[in-house]
Protein backbone atom coordinates (compact mmCIF):
# COMPACT_ATOMS: atom_id res chain seq x y z
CA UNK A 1 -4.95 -17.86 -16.21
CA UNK A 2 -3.34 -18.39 -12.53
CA UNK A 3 -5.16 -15.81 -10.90
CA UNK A 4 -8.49 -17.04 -12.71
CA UNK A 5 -7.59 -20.34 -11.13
CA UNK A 6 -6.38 -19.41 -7.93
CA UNK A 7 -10.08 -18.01 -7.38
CA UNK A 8 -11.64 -21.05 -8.13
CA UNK A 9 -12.20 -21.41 -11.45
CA UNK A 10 -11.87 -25.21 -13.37
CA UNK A 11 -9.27 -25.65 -16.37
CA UNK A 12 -12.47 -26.42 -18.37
CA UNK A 13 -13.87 -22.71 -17.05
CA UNK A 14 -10.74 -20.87 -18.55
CA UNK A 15 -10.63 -22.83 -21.50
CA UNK A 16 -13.38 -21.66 -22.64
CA UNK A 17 -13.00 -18.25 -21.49
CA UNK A 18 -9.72 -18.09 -23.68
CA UNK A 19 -11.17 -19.62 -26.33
CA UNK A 20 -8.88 -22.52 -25.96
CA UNK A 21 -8.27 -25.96 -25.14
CA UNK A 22 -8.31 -27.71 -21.47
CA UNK A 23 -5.17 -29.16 -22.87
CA UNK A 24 -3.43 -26.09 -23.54
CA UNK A 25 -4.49 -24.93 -19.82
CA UNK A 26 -3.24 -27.75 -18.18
CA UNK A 27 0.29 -27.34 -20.13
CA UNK A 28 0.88 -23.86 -19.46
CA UNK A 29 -0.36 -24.91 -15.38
CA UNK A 30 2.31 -27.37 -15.67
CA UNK A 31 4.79 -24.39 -17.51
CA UNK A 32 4.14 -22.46 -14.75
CA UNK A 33 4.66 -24.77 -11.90
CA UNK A 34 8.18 -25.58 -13.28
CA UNK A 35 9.16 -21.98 -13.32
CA UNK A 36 7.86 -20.63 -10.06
CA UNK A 37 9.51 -23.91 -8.41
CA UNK A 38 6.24 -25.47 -7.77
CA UNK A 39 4.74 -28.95 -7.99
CA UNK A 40 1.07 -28.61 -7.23
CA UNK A 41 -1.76 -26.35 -8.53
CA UNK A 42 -2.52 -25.44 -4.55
CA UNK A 43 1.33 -24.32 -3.57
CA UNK A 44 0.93 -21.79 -7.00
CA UNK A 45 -2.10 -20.25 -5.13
CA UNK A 46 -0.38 -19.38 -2.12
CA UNK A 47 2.42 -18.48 -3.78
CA UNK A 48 0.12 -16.06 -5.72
CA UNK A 49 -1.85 -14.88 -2.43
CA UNK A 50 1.60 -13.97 -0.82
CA UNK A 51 1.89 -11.73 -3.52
CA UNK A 52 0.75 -7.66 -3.34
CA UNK A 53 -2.11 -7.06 -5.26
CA UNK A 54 -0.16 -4.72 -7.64
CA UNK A 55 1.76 -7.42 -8.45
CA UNK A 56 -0.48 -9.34 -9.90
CA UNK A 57 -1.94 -6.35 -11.93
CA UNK A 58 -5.18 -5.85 -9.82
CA UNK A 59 -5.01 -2.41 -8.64
């Protein structure tokens, strides 16, 4: 769900590719901003670009 947003996709775009709610996007977003110590959408996609590409399970 991060890295689908993090390259542009809308809450309403992975919604509906998980077969979920917007609602349910936007509350694990917020989920995940609290844990990674973040407070905005755009300082969780750096903090996901300064990661290695392994890390995130793409290679």
């Amino acid at each position: 769900m991060a890295i689908a947003l993090a390259r542009g996709a809308s809450v309403v775009d992975v919604a509906t590719e998980l077969a979920v709610s917007p609602h349910t996007i936007r509350a694990q977003v917020k989920a995940v901003l609290a844990k990674t110590g973040t407070s905005r959408q755009a300082e969780l996609v750096s903090l996901l670009a300064a990661l290695p590409m392994t890390a995130l399970g793409l290679r």
